[in-house]
N, C-alpha and C. Protein backbone atom coordinates (compact mmCIF):
# COMPACT_ATOMS: atom_id res chain seq x y z
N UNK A 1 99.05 78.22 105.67
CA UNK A 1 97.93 78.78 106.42
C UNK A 1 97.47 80.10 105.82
N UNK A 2 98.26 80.87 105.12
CA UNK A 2 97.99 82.14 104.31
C UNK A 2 96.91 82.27 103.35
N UNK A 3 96.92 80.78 103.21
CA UNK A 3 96.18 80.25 101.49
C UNK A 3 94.95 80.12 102.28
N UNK A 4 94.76 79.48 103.67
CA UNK A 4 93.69 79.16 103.91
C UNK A 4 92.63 80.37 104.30
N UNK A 5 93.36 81.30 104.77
CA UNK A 5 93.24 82.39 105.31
C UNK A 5 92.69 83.57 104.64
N UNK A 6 93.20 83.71 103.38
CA UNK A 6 92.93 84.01 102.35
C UNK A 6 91.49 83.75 101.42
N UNK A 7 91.45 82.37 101.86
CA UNK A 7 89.90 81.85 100.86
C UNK A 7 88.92 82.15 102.09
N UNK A 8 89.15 82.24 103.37
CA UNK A 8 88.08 82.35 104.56
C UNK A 8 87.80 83.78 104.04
N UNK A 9 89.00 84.80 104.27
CA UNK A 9 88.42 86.38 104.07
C UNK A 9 87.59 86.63 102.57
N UNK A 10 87.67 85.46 101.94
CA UNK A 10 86.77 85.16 100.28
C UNK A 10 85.53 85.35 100.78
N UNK A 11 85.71 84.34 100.90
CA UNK A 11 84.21 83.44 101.89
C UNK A 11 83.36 85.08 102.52
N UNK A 12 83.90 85.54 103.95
CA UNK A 12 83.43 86.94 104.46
C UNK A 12 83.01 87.63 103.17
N UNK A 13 83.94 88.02 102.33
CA UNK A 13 83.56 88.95 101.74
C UNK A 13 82.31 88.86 100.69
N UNK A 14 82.71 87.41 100.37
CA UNK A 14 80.94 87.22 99.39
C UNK A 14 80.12 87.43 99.86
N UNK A 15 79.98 87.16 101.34
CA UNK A 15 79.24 87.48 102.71
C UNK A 15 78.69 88.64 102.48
N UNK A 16 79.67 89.16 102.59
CA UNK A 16 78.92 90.93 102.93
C UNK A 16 78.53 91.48 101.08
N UNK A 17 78.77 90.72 100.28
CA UNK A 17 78.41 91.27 99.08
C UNK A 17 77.15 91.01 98.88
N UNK A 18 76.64 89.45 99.35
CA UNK A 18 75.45 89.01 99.37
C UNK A 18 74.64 89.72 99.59
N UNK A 19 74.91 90.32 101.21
CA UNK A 19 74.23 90.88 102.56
C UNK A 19 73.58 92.27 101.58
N UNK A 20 74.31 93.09 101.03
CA UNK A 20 73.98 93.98 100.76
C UNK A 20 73.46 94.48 99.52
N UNK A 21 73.87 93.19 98.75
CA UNK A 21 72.53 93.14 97.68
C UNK A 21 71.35 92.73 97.97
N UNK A 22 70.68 92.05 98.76
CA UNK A 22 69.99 91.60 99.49
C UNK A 22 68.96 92.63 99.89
N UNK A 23 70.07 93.28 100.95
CA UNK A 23 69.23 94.30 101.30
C UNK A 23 68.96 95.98 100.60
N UNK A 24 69.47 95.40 99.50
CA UNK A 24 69.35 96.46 98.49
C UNK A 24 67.59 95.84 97.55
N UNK A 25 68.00 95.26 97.59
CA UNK A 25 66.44 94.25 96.61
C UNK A 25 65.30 94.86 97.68
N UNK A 26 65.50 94.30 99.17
CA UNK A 26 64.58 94.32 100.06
C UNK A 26 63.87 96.18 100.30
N UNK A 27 64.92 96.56 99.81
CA UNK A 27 64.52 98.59 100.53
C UNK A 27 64.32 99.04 98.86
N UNK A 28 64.31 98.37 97.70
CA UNK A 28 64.04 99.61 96.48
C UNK A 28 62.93 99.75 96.29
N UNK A 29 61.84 99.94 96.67
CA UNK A 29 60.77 100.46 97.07
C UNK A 29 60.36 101.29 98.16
N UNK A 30 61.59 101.57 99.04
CA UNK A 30 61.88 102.39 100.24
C UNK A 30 62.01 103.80 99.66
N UNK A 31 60.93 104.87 99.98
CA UNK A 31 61.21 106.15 99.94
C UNK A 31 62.79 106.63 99.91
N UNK A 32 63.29 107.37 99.49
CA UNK A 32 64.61 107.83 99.74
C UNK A 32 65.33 106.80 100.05
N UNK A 33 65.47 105.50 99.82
CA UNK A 33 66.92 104.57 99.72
C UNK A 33 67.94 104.83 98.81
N UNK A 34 68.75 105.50 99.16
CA UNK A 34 70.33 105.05 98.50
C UNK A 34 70.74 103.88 98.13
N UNK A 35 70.73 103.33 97.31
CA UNK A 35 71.39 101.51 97.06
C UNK A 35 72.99 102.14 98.00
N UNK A 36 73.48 100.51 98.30
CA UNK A 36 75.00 100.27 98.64
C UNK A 36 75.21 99.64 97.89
N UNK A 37 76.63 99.69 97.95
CA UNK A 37 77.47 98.91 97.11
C UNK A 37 78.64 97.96 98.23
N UNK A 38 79.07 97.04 97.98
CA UNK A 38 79.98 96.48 98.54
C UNK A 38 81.57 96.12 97.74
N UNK A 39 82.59 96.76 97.80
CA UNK A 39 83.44 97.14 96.84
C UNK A 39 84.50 95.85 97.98
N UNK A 40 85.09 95.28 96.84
CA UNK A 40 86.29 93.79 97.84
C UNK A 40 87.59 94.31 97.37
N UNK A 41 88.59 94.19 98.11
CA UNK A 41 89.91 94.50 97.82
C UNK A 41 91.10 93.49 97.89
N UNK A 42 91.31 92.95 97.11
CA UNK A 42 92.73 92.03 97.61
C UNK A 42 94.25 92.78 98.20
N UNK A 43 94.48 91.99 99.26
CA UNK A 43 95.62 92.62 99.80
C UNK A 43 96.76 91.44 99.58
N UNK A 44 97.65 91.67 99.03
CA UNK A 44 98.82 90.63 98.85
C UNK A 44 99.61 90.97 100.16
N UNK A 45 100.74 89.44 100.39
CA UNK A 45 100.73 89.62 101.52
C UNK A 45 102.50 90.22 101.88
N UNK A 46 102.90 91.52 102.51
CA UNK A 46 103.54 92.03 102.64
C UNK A 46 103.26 93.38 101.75
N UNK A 47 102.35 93.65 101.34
CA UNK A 47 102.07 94.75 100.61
C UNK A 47 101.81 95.68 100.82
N UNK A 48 102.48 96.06 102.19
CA UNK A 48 101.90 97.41 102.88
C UNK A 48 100.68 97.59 103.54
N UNK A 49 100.48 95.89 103.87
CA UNK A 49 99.00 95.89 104.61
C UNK A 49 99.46 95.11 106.13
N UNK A 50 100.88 95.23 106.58
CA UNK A 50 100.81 95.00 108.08
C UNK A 50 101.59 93.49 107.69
N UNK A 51 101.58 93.14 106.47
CA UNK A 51 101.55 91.55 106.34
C UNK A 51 100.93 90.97 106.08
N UNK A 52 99.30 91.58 105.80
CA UNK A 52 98.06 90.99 105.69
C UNK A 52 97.86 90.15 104.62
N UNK A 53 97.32 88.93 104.84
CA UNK A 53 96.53 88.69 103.12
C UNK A 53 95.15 88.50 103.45
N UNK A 54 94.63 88.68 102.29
CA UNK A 54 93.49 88.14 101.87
C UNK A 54 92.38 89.14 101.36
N UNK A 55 91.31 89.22 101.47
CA UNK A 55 90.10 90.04 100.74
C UNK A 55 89.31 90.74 101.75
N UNK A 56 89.09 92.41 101.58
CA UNK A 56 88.33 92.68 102.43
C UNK A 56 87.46 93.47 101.87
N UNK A 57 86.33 93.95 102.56
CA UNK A 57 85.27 94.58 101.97
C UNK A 57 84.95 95.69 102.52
N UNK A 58 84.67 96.83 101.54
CA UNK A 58 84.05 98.51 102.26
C UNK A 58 82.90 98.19 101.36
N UNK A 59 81.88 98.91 102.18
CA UNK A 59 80.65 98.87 101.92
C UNK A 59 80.28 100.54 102.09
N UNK A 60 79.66 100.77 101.00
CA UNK A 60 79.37 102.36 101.12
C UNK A 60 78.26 102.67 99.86
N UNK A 61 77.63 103.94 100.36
CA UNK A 61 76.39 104.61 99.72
C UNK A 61 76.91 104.79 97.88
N UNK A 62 76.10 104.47 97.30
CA UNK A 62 76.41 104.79 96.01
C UNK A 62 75.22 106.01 95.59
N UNK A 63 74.47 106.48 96.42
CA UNK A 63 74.09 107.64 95.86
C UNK A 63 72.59 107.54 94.77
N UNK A 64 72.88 106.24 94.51
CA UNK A 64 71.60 105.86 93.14
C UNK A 64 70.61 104.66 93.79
N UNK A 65 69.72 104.70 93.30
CA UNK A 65 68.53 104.70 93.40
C UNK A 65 68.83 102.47 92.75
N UNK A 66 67.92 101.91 93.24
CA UNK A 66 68.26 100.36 93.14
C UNK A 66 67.93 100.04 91.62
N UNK A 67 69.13 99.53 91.25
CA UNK A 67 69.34 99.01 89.57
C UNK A 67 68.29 97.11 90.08
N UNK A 68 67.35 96.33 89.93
CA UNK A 68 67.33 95.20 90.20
C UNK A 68 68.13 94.22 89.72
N UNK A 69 68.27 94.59 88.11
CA UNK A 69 69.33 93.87 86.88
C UNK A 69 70.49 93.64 88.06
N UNK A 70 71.27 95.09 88.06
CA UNK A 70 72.35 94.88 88.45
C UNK A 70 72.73 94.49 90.23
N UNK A 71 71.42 94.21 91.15
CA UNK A 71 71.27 93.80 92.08
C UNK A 71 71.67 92.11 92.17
N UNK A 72 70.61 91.61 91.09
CA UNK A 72 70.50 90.05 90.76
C UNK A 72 71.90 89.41 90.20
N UNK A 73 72.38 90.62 89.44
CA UNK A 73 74.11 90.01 88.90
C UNK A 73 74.83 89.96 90.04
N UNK A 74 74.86 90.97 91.11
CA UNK A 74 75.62 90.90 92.38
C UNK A 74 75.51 89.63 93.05
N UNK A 75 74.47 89.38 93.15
CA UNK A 75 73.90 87.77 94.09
C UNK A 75 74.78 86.65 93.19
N UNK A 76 74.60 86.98 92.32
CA UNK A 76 75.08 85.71 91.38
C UNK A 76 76.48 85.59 91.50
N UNK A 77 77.29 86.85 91.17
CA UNK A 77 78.62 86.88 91.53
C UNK A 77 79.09 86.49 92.82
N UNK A 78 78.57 87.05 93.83
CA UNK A 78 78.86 86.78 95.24
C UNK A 78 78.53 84.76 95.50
N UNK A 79 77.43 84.53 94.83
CA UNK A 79 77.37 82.97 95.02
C UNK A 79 78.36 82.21 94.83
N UNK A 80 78.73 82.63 93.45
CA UNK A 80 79.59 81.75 92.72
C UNK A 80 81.35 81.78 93.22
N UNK A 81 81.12 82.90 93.57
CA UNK A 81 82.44 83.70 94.66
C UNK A 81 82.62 83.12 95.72
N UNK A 82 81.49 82.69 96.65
CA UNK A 82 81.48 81.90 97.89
C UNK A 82 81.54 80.61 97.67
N UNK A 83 81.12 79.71 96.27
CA UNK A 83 81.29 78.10 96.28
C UNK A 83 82.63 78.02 95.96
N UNK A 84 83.43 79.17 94.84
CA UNK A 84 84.75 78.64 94.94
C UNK A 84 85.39 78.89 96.05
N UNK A 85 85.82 79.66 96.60
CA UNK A 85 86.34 79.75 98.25
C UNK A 85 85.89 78.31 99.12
N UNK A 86 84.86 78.29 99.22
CA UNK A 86 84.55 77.28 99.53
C UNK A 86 85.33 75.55 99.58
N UNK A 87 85.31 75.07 98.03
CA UNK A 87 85.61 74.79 97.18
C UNK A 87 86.70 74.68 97.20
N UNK A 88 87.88 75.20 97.20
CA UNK A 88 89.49 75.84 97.37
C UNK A 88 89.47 75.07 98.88
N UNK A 89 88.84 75.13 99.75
CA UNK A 89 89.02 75.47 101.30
C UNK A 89 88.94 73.81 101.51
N UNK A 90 87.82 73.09 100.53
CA UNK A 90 87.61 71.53 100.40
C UNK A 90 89.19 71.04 100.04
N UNK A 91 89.47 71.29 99.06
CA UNK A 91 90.57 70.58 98.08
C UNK A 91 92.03 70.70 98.86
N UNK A 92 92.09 72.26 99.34
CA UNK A 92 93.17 72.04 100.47
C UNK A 92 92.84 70.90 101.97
N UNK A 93 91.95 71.00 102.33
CA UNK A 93 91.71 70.01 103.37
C UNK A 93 92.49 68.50 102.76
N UNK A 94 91.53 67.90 101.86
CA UNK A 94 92.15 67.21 100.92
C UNK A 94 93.89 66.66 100.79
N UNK A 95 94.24 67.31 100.35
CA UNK A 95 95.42 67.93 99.95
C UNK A 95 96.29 67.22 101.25
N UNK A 96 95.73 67.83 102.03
CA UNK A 96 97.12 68.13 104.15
C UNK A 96 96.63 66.44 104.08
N UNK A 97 94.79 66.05 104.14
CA UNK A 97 94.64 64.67 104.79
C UNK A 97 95.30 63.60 104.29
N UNK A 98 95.69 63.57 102.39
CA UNK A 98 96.60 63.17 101.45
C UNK A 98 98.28 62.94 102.32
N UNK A 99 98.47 63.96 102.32
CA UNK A 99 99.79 64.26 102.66
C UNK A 99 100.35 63.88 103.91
N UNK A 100 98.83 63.59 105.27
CA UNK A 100 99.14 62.99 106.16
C UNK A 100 99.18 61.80 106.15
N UNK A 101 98.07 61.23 105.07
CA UNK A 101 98.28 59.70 105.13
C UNK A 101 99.72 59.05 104.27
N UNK A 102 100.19 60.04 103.46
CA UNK A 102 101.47 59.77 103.22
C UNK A 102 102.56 59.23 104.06
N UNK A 103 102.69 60.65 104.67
CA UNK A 103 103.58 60.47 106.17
C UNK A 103 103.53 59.67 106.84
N UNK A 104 102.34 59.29 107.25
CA UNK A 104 102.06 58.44 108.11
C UNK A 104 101.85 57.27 108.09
């Protein structure tokens, strides 16, 4: 369940990487916009995070003014970030329904 748990907080976090390139594209033509950035962290599990696993995301001001280049690479990363999680989340399903029809 760790594994699964793990590719869901994936999943969120492409989420919010999306979200905020997004709305970084949408405001750089906004007087005084700060771009954000959305920075992901992996937490292994017993690592001094409570027990936690999986990926989480801080989102914070970067101070600069909207790169588009490097807006459009974000989207792309975050996509491709969310089909494998995704993806992972298929193959384990897979995997248990395999293993039940084994058993069973």
């Amino acid at each position: 369940m760790d594994v699964l748990s793990t590719a869901v907080s994936g999943l969120q976090a492409s989420s919010a990487q999306f979200r905020v390139a997004a709305n970084n594209i949408v405001n750089a033509n906004t007087p005084n916009y700060e771009a954000k950035q959305a920075r992901t962290f992996s937490q292994a599990a017993g690592f001094d995070q409570s027990n936690a696993s999986g990926v989480t995301t801080a989102i914070f001001e970067s101070g600069n003014e909207v790169d588009l280049a490097s807006e459009f690479i974000n989207l792309t990363q975050a996509k491709i970030t969310y089909t494998a999680n995704a993806k992972f989340i298929n193959v384990a399903e897979e995997l248990v329904g395999s293993l039940l029809d084994i058993k069973g």
